[in-house]
Each structure stands twice: as structure tokens, then as C-alpha cells.
Protein backbone atom coordinates (compact mmCIF):
# COMPACT_ATOMS: atom_id res chain seq x y z
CA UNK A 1 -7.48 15.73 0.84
CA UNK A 2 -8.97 12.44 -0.86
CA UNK A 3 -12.48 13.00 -1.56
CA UNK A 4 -13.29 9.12 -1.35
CA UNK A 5 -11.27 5.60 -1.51
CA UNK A 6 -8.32 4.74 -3.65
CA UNK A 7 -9.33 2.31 -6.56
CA UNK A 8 -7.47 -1.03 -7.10
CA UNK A 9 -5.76 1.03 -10.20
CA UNK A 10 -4.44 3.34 -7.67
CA UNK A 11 -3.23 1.00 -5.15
CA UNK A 12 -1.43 -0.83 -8.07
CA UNK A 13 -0.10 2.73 -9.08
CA UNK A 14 1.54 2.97 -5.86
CA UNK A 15 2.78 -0.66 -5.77
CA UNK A 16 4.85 -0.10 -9.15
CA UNK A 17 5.54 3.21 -8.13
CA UNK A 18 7.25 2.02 -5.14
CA UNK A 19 8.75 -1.43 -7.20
CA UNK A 20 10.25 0.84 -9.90
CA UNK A 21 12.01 3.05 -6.92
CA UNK A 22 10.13 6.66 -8.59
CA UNK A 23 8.43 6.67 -4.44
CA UNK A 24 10.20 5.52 -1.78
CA UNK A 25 8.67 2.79 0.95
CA UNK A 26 7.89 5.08 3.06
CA UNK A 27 5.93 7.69 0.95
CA UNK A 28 3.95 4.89 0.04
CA UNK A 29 3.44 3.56 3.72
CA UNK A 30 2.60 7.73 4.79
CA UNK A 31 0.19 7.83 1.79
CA UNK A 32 -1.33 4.21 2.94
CA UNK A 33 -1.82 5.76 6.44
CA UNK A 34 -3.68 9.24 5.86
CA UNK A 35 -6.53 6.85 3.92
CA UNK A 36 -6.05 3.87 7.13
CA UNK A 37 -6.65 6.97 9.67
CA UNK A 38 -9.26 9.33 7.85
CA UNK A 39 -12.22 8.39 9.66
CA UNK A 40 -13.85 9.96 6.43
CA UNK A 41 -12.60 7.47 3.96
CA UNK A 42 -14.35 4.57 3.95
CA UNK A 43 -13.15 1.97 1.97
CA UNK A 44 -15.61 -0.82 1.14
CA UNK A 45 -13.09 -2.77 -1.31
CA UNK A 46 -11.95 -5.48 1.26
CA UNK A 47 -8.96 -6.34 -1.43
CA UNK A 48 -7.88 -2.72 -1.48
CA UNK A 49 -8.37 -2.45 2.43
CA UNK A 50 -6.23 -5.35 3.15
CA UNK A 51 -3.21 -4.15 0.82
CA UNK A 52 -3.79 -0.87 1.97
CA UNK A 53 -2.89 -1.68 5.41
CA UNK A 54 0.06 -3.70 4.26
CA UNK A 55 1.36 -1.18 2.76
CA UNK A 56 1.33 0.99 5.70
CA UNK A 57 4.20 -1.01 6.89
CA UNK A 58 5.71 -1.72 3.84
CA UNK A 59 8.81 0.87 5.38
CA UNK A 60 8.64 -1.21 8.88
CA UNK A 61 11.97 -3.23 9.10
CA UNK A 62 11.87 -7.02 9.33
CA UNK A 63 13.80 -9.44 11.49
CA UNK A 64 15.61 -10.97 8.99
CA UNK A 65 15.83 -8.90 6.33
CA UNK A 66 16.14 -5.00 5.59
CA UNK A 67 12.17 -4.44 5.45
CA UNK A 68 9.25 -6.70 6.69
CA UNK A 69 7.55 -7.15 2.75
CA UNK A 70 9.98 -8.09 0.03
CA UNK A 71 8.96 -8.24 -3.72
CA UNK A 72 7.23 -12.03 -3.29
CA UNK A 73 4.52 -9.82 -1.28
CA UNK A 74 4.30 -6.84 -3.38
CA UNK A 75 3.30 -9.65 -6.68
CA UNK A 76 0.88 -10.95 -4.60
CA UNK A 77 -0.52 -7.81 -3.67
CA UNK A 78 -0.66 -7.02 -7.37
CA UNK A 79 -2.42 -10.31 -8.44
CA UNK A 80 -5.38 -9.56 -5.56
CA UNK A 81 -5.87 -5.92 -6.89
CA UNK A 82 -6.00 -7.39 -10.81
């Protein structure tokens, strides 16, 4: 249980995490969604919100290619949180 937002630094943990294949896409999409749907969490970071809900379908498939987000979107992702 999360006692309040994830920081940038955690976001980015998750990001690189995910990048260097130690969590999978969609532990990183399930952690992105118990913060999305915790009506407790309220996360005021509008940079961290908007990645956050990105990467709750960073395991959703795309039409064109294996997953909707590639590795263009997770460096831009990265260069909002820095």
C-alpha cells in the first residue's frame, strides 16, 4: 500500500526497470494502475501523472507493432521526468 505519489525518480526507476527487461511490461503497467485507480493517491505532478497513465498501457498491443509504446516513447518519457 503506497502511502502517497510516486516521485519522478520512481517513475524513471520503473521506466529503466522495464527498458533493461529486470520487470516485465506488464508489471510495470499493473504497478501504473493500482496508483491510476487508488482514489487515495493523489498525484499533483502533472509530468508524473501523464507518464503514469502511459505506462498503464505500456503492455496494450499496438496495430502495427508487438506493443502500442516502443523505446522512442519510453526516451521521451524519461526526458519529461528529468
Amino acid at each position: 500500500m503506497r502511502v502517497g505519489p510516486p516521485t519522478r525518480a520512481e517513475v524513471l526507476m520503473k521506466i529503466e526497470a522495464m527498458r533493461a527487461a529486470t520487470e516485465s511490461r506488464e508489471a510495470v503497467a499493473a504497478w501504473a494502475m493500482t496508483i491510476i485507480e487508488d482514489d487515495s493517491v493523489e498525484v499533483t505532478d502533472s509530468v508524473v501523472w501523464k507518464v503514469l497513465k502511459n505506462l498503464g498501457a505500456v503492455d496494450m498491443p499496438g496495430i502495427d507493432r508487438p506493443y502500442l509504446y516502443a523505446d522512442e516513447d519510453f526516451s521521451d518519457w524519461e526526458r519529461n521526468l528529468k
